[in-house]
N, C-alpha and C. Protein backbone atom coordinates (compact mmCIF):
# COMPACT_ATOMS: atom_id res chain seq x y z
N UNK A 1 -0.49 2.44 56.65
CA UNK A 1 0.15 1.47 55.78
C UNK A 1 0.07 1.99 54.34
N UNK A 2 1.56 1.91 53.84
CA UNK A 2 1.31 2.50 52.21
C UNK A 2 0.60 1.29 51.26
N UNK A 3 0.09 1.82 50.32
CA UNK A 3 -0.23 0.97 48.98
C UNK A 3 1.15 -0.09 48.52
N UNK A 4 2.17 0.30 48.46
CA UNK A 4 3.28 -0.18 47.97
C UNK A 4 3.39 -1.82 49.21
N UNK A 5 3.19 -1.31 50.64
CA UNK A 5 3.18 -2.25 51.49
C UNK A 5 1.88 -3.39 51.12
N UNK A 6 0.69 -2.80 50.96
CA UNK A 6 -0.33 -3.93 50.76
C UNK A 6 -0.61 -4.28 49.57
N UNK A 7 0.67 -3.88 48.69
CA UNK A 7 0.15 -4.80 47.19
C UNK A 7 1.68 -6.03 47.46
N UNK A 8 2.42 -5.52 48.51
CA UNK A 8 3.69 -6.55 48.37
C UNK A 8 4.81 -6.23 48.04
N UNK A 9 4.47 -5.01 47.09
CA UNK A 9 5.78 -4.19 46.52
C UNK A 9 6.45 -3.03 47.27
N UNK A 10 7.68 -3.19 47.38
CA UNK A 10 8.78 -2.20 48.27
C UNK A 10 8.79 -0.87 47.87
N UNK A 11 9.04 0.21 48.46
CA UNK A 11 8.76 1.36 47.92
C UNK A 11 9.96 1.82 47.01
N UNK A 12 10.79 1.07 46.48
CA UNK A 12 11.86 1.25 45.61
C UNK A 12 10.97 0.64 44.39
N UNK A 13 9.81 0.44 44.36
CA UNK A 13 9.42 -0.33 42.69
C UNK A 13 9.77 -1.64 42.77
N UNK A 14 10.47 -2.42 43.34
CA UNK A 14 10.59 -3.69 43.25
C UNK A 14 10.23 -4.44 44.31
N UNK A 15 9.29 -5.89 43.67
CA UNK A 15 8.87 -6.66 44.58
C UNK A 15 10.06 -7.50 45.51
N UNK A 16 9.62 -7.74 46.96
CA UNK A 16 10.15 -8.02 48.64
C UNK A 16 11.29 -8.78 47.80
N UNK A 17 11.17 -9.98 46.74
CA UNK A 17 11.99 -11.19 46.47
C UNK A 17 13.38 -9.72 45.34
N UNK A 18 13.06 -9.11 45.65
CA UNK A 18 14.11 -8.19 44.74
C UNK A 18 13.77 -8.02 43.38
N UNK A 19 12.93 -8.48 42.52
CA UNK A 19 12.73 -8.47 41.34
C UNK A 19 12.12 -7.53 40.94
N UNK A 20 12.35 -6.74 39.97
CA UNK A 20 11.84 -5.50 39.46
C UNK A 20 10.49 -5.42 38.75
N UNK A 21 9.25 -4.87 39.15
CA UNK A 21 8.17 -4.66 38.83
C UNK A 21 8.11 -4.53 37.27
N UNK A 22 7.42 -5.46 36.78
CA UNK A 22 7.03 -5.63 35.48
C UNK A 22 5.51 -5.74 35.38
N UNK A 23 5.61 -4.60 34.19
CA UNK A 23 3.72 -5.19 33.64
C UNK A 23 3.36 -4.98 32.28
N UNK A 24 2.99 -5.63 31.84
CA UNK A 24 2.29 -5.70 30.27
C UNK A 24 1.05 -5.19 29.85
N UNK A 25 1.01 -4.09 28.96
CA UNK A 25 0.22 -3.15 28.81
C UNK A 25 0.17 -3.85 27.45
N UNK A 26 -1.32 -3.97 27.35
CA UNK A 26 -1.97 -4.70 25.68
C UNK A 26 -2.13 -3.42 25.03
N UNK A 27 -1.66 -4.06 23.64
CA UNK A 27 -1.31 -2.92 22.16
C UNK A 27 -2.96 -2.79 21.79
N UNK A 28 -3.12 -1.78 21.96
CA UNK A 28 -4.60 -1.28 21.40
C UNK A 28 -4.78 -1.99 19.44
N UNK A 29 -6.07 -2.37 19.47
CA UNK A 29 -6.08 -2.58 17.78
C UNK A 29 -6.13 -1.54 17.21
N UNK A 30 -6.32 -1.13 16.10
CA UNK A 30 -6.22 0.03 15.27
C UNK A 30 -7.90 -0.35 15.05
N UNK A 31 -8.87 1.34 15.06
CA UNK A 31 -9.93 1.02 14.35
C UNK A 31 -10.19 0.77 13.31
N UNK A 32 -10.93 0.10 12.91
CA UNK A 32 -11.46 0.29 11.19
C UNK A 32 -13.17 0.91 11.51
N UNK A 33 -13.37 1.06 10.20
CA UNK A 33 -14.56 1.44 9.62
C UNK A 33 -15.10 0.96 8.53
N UNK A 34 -16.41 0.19 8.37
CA UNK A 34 -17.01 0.08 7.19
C UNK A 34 -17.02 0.83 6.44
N UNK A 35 -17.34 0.12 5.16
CA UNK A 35 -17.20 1.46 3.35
C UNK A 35 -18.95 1.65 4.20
N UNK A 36 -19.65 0.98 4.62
CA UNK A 36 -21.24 1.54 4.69
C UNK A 36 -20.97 2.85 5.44
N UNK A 37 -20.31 2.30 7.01
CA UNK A 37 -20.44 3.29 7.52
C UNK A 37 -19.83 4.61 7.44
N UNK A 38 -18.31 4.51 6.55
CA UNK A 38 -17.78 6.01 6.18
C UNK A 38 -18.39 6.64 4.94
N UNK A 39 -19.84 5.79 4.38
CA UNK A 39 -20.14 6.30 3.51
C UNK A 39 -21.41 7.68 4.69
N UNK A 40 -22.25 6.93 5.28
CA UNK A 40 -22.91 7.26 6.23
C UNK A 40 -22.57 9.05 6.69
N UNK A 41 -21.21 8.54 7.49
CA UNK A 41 -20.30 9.74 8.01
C UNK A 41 -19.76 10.74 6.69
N UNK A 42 -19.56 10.46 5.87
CA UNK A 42 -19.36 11.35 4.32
C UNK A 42 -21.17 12.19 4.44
N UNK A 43 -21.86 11.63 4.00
CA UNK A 43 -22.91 12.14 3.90
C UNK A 43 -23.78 13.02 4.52
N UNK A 44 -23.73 12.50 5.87
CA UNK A 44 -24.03 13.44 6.59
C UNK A 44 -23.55 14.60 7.08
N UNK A 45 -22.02 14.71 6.88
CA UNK A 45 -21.15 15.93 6.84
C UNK A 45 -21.36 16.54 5.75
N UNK A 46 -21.91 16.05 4.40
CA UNK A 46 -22.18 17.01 3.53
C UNK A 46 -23.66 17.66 3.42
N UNK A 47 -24.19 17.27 4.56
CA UNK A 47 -25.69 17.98 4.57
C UNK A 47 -25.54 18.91 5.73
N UNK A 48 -24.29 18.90 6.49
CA UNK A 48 -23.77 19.77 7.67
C UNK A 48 -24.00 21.51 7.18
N UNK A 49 -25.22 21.98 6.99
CA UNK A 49 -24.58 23.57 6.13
C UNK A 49 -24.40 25.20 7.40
N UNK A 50 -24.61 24.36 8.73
CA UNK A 50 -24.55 25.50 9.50
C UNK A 50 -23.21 25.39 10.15
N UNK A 51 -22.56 25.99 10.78
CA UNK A 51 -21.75 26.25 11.47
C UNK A 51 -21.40 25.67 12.64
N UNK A 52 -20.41 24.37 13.05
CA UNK A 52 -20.34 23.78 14.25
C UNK A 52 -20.87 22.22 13.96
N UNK A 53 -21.99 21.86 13.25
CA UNK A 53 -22.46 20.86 12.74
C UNK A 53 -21.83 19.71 12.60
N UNK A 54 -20.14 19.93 11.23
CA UNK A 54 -19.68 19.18 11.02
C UNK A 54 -18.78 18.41 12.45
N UNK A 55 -18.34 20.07 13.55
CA UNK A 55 -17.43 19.70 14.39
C UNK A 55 -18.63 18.24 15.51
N UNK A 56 -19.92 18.72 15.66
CA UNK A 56 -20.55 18.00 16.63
C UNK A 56 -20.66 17.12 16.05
N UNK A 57 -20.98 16.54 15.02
CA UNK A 57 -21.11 14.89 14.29
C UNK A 57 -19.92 14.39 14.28
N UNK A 58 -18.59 14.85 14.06
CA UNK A 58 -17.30 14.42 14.43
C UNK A 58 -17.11 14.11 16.44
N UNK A 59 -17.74 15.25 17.02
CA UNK A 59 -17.61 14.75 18.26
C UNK A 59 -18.57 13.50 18.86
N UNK A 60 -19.42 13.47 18.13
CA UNK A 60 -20.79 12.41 18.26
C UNK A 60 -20.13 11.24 17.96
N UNK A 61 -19.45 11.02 16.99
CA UNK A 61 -18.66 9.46 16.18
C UNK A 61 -17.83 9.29 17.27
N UNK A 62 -16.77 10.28 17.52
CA UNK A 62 -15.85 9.88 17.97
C UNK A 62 -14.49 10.15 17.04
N UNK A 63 -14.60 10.89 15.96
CA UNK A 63 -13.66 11.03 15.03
C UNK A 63 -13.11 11.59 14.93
N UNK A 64 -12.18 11.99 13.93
CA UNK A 64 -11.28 13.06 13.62
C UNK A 64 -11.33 13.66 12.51
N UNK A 65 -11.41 15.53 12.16
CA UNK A 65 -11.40 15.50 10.86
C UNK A 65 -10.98 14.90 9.71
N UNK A 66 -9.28 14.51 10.31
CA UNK A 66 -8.55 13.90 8.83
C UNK A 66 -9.37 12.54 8.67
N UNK A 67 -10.14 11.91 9.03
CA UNK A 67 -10.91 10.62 8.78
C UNK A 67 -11.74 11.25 7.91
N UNK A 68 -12.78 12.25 8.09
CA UNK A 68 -13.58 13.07 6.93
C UNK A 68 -12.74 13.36 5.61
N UNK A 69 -11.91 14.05 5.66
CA UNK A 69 -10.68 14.40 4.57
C UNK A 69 -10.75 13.01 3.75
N UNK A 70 -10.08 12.01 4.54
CA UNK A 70 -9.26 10.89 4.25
C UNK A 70 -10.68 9.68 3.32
N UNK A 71 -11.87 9.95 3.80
CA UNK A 71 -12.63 9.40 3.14
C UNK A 71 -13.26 9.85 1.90
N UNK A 72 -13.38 11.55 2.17
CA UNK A 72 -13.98 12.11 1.18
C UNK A 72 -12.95 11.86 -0.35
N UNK A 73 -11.58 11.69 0.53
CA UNK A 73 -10.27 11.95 -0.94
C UNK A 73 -10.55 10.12 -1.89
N UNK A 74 -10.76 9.45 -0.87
CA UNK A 74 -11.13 8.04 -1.08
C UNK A 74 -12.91 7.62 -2.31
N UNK A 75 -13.61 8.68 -1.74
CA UNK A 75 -14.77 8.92 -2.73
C UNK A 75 -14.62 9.14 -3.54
N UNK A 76 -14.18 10.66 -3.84
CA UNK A 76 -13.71 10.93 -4.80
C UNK A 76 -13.09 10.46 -6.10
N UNK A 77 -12.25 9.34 -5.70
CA UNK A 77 -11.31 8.56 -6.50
C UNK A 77 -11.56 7.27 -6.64
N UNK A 78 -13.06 6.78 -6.21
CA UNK A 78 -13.54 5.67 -6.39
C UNK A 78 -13.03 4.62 -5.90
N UNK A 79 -12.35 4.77 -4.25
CA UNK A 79 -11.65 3.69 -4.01
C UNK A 79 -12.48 2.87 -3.09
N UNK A 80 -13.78 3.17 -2.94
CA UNK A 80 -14.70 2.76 -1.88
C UNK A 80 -14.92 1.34 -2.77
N UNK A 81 -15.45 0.08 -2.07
CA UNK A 81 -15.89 -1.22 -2.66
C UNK A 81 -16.73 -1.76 -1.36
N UNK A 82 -17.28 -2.74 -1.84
CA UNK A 82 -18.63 -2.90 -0.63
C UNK A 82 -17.11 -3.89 -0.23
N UNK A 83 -15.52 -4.09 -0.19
CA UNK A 83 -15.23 -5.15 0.34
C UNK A 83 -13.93 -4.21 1.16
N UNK A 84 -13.66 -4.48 2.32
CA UNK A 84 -12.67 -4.00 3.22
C UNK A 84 -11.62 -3.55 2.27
N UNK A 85 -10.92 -2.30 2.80
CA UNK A 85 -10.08 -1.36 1.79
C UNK A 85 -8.73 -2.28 1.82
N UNK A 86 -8.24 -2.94 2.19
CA UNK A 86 -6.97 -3.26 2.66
C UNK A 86 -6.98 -4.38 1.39
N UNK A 87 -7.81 -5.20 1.60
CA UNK A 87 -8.00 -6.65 1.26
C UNK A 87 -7.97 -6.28 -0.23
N UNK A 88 -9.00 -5.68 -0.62
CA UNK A 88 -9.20 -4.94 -2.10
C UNK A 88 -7.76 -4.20 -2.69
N UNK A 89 -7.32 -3.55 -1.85
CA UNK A 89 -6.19 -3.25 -2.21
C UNK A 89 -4.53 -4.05 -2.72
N UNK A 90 -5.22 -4.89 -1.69
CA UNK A 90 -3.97 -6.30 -1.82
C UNK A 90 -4.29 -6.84 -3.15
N UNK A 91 -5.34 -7.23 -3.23
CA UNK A 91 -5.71 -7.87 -4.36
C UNK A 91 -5.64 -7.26 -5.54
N UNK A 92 -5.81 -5.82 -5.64
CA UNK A 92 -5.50 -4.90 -7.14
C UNK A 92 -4.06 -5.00 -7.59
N UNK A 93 -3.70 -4.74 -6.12
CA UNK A 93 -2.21 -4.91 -6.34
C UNK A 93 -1.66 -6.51 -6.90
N UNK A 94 -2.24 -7.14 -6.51
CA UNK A 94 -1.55 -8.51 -7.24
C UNK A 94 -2.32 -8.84 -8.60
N UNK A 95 -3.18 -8.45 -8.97
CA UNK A 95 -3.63 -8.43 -9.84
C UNK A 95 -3.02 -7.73 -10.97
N UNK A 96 -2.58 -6.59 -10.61
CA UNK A 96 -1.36 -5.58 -11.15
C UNK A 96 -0.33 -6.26 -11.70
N UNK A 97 0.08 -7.22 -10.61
CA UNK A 97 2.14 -7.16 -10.56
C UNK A 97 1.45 -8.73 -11.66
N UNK A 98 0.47 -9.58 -11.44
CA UNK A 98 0.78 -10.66 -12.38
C UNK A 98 0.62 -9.93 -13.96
N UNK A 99 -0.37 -9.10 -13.62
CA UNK A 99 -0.86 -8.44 -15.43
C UNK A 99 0.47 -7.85 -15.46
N UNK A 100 1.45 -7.13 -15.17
CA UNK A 100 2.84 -6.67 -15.63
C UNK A 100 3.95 -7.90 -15.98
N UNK A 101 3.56 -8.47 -15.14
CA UNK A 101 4.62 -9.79 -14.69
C UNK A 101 4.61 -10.78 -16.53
N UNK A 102 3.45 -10.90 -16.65
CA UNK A 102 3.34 -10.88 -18.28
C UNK A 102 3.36 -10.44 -19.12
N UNK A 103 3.31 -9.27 -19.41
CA UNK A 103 4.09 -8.66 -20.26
C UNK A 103 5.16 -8.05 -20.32
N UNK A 104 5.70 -7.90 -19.31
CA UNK A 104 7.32 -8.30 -19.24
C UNK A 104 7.97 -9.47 -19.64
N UNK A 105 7.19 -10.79 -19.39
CA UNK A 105 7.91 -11.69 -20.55
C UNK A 105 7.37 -11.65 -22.03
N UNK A 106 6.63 -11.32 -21.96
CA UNK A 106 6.44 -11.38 -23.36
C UNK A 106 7.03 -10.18 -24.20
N UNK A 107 7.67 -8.79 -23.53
CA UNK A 107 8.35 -7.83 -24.31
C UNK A 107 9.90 -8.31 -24.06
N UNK A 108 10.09 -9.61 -23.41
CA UNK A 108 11.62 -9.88 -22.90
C UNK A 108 11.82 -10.98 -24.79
N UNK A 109 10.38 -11.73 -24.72
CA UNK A 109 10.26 -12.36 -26.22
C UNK A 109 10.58 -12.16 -27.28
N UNK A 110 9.72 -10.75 -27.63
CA UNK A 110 10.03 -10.15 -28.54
C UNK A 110 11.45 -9.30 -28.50
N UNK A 111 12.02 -8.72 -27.77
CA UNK A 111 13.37 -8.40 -27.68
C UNK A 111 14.62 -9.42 -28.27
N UNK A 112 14.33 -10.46 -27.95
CA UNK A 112 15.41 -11.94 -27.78
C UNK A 112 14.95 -11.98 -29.27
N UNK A 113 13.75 -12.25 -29.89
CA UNK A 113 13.35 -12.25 -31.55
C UNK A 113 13.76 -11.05 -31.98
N UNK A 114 14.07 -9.88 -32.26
CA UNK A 114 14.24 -8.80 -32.58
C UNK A 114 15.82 -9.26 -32.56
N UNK A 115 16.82 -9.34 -31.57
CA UNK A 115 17.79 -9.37 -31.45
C UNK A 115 18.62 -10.50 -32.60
N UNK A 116 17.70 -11.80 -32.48
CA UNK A 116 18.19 -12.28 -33.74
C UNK A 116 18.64 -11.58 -35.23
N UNK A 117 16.87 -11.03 -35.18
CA UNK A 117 16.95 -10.73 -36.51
C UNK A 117 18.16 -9.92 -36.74
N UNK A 118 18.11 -8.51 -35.95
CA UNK A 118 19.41 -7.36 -36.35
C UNK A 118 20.79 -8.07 -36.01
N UNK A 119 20.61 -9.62 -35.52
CA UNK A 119 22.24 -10.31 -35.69
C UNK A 119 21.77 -10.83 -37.19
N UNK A 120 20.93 -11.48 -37.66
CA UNK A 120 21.08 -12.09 -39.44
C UNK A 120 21.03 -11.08 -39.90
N UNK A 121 20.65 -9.59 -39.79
CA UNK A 121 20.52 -8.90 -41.05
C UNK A 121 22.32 -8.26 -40.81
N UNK A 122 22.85 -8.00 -40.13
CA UNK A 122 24.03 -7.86 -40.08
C UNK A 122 25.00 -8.83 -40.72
N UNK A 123 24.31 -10.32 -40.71
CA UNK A 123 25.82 -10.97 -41.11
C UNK A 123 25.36 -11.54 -42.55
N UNK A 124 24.57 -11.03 -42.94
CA UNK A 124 23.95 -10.94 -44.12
C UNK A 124 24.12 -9.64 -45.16
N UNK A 125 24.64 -8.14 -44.21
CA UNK A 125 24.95 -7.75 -44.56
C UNK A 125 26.11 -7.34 -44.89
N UNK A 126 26.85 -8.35 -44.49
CA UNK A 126 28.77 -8.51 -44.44
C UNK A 126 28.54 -9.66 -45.31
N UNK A 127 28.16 -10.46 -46.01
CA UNK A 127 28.25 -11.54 -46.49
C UNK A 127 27.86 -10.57 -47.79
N UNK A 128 27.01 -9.95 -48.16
CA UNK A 128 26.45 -9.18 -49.05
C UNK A 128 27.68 -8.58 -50.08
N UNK A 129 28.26 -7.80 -48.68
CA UNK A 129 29.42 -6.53 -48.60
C UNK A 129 30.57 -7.37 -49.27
N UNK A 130 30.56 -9.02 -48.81
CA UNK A 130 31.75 -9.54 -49.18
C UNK A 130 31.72 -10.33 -50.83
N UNK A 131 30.94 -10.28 -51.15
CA UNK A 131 30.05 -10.75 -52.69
C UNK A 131 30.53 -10.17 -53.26
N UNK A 132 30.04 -8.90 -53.46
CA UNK A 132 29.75 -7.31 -54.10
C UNK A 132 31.16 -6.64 -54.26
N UNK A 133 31.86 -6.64 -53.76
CA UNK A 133 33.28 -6.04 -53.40
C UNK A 133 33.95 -7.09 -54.36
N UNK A 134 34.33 -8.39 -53.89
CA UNK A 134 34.95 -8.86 -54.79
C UNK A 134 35.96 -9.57 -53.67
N UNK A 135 36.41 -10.67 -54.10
CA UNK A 135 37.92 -11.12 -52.96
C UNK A 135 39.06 -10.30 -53.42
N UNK A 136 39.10 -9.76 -54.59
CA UNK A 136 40.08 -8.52 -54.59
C UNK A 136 40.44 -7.04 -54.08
N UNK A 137 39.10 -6.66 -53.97
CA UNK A 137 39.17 -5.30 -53.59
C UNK A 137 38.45 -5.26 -51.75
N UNK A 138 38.93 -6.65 -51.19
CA UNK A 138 38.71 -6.72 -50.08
C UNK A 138 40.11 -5.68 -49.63
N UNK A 139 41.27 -6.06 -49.72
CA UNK A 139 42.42 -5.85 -49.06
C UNK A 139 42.68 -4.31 -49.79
């Protein structure tokens, strides 16, 4: 007796009632890593000074070089915070766009004031022009 017979399913892939074998395979999560613990894994790759070292503590974690790379470039640049990278990130970023978000109105302010003025000093300076000249030596 085949497998296909004692699970129910026809050896064409589809179950006896004709309906085509379906199955739902769950989406793996993506790992994360603590700032503790990629600090951990940073560190101890930099005390790695023999040969093979770094590769066996990468095979020991479970990791991949570019995770070493990818943290060390992250040290480097001070992006580590005792608070999840994502979250921190969201938040710089909005912290960003409101601190721009205001002074963009306030250089939209001063523009709109500026714009006055070089309209009065213009019709101030045709009013000037029209004084000075004379109503005769307009034409």
């Amino acid at each position: 007796m085949s497998h296909a017979t004692t699970t129910g399913m026809a050896r064409n892939g589809h179950s006896p009632a004709g309906q085509p074998e379906t199955e739902v395979v769950a989406r793996t999560r993506r790992r994360s890593f603590s700032v503790a613990y990629r600090r951990r894994i940073v560190q101890e790759a930099d005390g790695c000074h023999e040969a093979g070292q770094v590769g066996a503590l990468l095979r020991r974690e479970g990791l991949y070089s570019s995770h070493l790379t990818t943290w060390r470039r992250q040290r480097e640049r001070g992006e580590w915070d005792d608070r999840q990278g994502r979250k921190a990130n969201q938040e710089a970023q909005a912290t960003e766009t409101a601190r721009l978000r205001r002074e963009n109105d306030r250089l939209r302010r001063q523009l709109s004031q500026a714009e006055l003025i070089i309209t009065a000093q213009k019709k101030l300076a045709q009013a000037l022009e029209q004084t000075l000249m004379g109503p005769d030596e307009n034409e």
